[in-house]
Protein backbone atom coordinates (compact mmCIF):
# COMPACT_ATOMS: atom_id res chain seq x y z
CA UNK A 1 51.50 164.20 -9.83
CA UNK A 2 48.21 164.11 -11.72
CA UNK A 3 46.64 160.30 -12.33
CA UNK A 4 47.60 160.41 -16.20
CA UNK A 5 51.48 160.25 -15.33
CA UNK A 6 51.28 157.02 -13.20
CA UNK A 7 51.46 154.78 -16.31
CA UNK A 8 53.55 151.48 -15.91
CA UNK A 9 53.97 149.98 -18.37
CA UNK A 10 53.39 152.80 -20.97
CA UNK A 11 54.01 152.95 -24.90
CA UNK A 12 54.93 156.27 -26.20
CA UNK A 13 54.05 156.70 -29.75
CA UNK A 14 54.29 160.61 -30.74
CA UNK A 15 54.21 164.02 -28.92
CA UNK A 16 50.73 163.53 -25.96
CA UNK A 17 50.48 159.96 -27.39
CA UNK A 18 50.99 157.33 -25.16
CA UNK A 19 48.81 154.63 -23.42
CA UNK A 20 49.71 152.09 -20.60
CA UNK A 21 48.54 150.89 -17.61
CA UNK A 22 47.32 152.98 -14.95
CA UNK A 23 47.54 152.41 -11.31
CA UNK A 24 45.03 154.37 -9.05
CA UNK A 25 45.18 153.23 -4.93
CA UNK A 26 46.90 150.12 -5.45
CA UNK A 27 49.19 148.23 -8.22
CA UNK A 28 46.87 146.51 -10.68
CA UNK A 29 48.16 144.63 -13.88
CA UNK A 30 45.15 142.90 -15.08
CA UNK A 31 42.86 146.41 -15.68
CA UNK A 32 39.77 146.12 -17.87
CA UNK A 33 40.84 149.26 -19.67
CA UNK A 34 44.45 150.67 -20.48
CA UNK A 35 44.84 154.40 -19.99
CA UNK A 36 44.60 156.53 -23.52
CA UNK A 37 46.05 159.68 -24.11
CA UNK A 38 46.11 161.38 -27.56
CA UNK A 39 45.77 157.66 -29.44
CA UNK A 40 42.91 157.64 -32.18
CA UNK A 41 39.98 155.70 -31.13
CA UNK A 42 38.22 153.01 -33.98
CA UNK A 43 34.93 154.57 -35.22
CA UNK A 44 31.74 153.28 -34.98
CA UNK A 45 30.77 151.19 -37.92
CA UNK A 46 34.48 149.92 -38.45
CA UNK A 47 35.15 146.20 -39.08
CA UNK A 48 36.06 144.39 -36.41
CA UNK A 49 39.36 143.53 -37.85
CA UNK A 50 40.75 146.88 -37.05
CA UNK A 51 39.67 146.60 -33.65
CA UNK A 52 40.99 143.22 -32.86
CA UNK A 53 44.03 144.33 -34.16
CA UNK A 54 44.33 147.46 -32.20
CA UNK A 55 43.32 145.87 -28.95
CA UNK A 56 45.39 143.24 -29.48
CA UNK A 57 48.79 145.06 -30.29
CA UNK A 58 48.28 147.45 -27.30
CA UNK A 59 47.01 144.86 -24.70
CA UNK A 60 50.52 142.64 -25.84
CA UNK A 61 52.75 145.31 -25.48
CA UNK A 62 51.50 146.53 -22.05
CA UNK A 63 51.33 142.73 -20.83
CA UNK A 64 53.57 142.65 -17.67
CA UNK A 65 55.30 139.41 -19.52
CA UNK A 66 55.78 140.99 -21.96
CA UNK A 67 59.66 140.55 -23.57
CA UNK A 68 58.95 141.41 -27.28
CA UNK A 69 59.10 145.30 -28.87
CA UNK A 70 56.42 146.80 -30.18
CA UNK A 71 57.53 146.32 -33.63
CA UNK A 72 57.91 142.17 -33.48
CA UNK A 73 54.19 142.43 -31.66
CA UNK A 74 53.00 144.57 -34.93
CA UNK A 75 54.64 141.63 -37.18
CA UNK A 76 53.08 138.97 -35.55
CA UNK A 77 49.58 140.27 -35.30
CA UNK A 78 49.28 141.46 -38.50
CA UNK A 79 50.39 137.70 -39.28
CA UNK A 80 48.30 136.06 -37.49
CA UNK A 81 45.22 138.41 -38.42
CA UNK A 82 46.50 137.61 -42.22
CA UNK A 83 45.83 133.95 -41.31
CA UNK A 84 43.43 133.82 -38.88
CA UNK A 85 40.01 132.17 -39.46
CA UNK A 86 37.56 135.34 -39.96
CA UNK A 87 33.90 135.15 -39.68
CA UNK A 88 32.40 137.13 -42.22
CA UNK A 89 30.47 139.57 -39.77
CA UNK A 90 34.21 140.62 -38.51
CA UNK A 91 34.37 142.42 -42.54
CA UNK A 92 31.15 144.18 -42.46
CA UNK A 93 31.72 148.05 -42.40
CA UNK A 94 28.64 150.65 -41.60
CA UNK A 95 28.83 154.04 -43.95
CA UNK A 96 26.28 156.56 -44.32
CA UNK A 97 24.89 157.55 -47.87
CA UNK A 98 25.36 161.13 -48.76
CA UNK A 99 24.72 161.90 -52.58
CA UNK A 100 25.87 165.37 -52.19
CA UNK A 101 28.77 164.69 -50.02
CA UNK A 102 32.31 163.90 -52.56
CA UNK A 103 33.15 160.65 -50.98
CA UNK A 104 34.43 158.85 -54.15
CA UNK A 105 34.61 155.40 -52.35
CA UNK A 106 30.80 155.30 -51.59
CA UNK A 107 29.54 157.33 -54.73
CA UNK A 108 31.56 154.58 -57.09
CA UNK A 109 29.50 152.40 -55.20
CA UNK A 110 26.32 153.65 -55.51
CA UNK A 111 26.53 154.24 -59.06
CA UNK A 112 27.63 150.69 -59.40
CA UNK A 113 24.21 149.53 -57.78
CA UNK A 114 22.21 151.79 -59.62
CA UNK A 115 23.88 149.62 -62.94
CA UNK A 116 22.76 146.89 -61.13
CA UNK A 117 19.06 147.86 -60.11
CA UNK A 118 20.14 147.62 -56.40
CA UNK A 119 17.98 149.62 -54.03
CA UNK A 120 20.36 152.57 -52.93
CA UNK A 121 19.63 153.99 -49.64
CA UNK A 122 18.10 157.05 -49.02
CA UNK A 123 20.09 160.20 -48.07
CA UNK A 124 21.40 159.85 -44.81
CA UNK A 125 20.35 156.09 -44.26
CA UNK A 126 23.30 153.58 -43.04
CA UNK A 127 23.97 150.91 -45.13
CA UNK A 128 26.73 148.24 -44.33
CA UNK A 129 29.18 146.78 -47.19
CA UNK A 130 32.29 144.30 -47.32
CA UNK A 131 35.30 144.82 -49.45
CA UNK A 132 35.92 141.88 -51.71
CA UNK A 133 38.44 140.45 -54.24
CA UNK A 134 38.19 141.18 -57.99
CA UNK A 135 39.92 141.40 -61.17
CA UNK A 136 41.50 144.49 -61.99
CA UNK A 137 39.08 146.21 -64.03
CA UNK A 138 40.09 148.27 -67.50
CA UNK A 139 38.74 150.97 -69.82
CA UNK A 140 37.36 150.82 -73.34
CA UNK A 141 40.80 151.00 -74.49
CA UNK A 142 41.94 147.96 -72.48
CA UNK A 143 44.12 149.71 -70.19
CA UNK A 144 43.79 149.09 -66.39
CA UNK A 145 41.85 151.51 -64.62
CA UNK A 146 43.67 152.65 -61.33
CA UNK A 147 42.64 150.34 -57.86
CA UNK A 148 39.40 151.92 -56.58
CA UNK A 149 37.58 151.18 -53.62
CA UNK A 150 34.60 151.64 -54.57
CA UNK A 151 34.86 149.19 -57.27
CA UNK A 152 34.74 146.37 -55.17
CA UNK A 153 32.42 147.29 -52.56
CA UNK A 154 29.21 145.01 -51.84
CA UNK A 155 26.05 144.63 -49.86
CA UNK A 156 27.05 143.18 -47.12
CA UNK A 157 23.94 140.62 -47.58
CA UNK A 158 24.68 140.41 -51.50
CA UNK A 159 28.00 139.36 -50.77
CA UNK A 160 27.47 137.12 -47.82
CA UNK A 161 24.57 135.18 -49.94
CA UNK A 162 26.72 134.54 -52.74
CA UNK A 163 29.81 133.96 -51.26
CA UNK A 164 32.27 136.25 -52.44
CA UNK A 165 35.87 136.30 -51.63
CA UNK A 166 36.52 138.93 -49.30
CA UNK A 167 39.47 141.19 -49.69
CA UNK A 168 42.25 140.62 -46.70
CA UNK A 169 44.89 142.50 -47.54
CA UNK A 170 42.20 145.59 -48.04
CA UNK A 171 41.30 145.36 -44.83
CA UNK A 172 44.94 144.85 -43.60
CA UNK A 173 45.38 147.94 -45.32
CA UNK A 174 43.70 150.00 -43.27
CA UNK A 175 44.87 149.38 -40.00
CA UNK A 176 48.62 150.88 -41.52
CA UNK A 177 47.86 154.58 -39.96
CA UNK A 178 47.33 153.01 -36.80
CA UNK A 179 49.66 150.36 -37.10
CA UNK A 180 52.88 152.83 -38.49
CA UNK A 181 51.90 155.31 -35.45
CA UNK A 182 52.64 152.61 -32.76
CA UNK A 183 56.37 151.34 -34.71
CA UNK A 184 57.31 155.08 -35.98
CA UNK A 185 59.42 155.50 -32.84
CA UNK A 186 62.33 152.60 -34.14
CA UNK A 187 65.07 154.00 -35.15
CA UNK A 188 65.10 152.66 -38.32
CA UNK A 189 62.17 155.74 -39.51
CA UNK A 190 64.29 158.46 -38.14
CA UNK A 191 65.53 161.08 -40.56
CA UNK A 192 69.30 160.40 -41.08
CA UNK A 193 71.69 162.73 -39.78
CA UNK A 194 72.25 164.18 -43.23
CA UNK A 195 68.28 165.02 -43.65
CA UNK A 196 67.36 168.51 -44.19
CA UNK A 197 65.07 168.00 -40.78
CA UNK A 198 67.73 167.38 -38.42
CA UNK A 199 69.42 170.60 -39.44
CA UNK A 200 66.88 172.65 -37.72
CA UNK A 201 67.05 174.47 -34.63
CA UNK A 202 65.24 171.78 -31.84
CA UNK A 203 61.98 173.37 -32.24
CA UNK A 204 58.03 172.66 -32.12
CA UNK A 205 58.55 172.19 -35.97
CA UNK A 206 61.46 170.12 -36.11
CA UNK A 207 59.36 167.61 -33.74
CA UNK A 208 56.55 167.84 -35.95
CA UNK A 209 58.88 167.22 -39.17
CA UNK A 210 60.48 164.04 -37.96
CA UNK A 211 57.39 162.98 -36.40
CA UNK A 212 55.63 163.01 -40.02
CA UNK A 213 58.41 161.78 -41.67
CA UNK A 214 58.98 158.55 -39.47
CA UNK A 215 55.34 157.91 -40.02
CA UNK A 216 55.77 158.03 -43.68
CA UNK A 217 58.41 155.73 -43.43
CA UNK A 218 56.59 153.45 -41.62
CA UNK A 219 53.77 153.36 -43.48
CA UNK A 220 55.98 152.56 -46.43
CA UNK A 221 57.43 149.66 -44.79
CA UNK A 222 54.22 148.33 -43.50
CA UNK A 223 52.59 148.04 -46.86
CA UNK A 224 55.12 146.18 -48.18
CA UNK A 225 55.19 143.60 -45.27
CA UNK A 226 51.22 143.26 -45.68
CA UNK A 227 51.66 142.78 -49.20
CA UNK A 228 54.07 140.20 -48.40
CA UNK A 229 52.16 138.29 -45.88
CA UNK A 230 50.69 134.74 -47.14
């Protein structure tokens, strides 16, 4: 039996996704690092929100003590992450300024700072940026222009020095990918029996229909539950 099967306890979330704990010579509970396979790693130059949030979800579930499901440990930590006394370092985000590359969240930005007279970075340099709170913004006609990232992006420094609100539930935001792929096994995200999926023939695709549906469905729910976190 190769090393990768001898996972106790392990957390299935998709087809090759899974982590748990792995036990090599002898039975070990406290390891440094849980055993990965097939579960999306946080980039480099993320906030450390999304980490402590990933870490903490897995590290709960595969705790030995553990009595809760992996759904009620999603709840709780996005909770207590909601609530939880930040320092502003945890918000700053690295990106990488590429004027001929379309990434509408950073070019918004940089035109923004040119408005401004901000130095913008040269091409290719990092820069680092927090996501902060705002009024909706509108056109010339008064009508509100559509939520955009880049809108409320700032200089990490700028920000810091003047104190700006940062924007929670943005960053919340981002961890629902991650978050919807560890909960999209409940039963609650399966296709119903009358769903045009589970008519198919069991079949590579039918796997790969319900698997993107249940993490639709997830991600629906989990946006409204961060929007309704206080």
């Amino acid at each position: 039996m190769a090393y990768e099967e001898v996972l106790f306890p392990v957390c299935f979330t998709g087809k090759k996704k899974y982590f748990g704990v792995g036990h090599e010579d002898i039975v070990n509970f406290k390891l440094k690092n849980l055993f990965m396979k097939g579960i999306e790693t946080v980039k480099q130059g993320k906030s450390q929100l999304l980490k402590f949030i990933r870490e903490k979800i897995m590290r709960e579930a595969m705790d030995i003590n553990n009595t809760r499901s992996i759904h009620d440990i999603v709840e709780d930590t996005l909770r207590e992450a909601r609530n939880k006394e930040w320092d502003f370092n945890d918000f700053i985000v690295m990106g990488t300024w590429k004027p001929k590359k379309k990434n509408l969240c950073n070019n918004r930005f940089m035109e923004r700072m040119r408005e401004k007279n901000e130095r913008i970075p040269d091409p290719g340099e990092r820069f680092s940026y927090v996501v902060v709170k705002g009024p909706r913004l509108r056109n010339e006609k008064g009508r509100l222009i559509p939520y955009r990232v880049g809108d409320y992006m700032e200089y990490a420094g700028i920000a810091k020095e003047k104190n700006m609100e940062i924007d929670i539930n943005y960053y919340l935001g981002t961890t629902v990918g991650m978050c919807a792929r560890f909960i999209n096994e409940d039963d609650r995200y399966q296709p119903p029996p009358s769903h045009k999926i589970m008519q198919l023939k069991y079949s590579d695709e039918k796997e790969k229909q319900t698997d993107k549906y249940s993490q639709d469905e997830a991600t629906k729910w989990l946006k409204k539950y961060i929007k309704g976190l206080q």
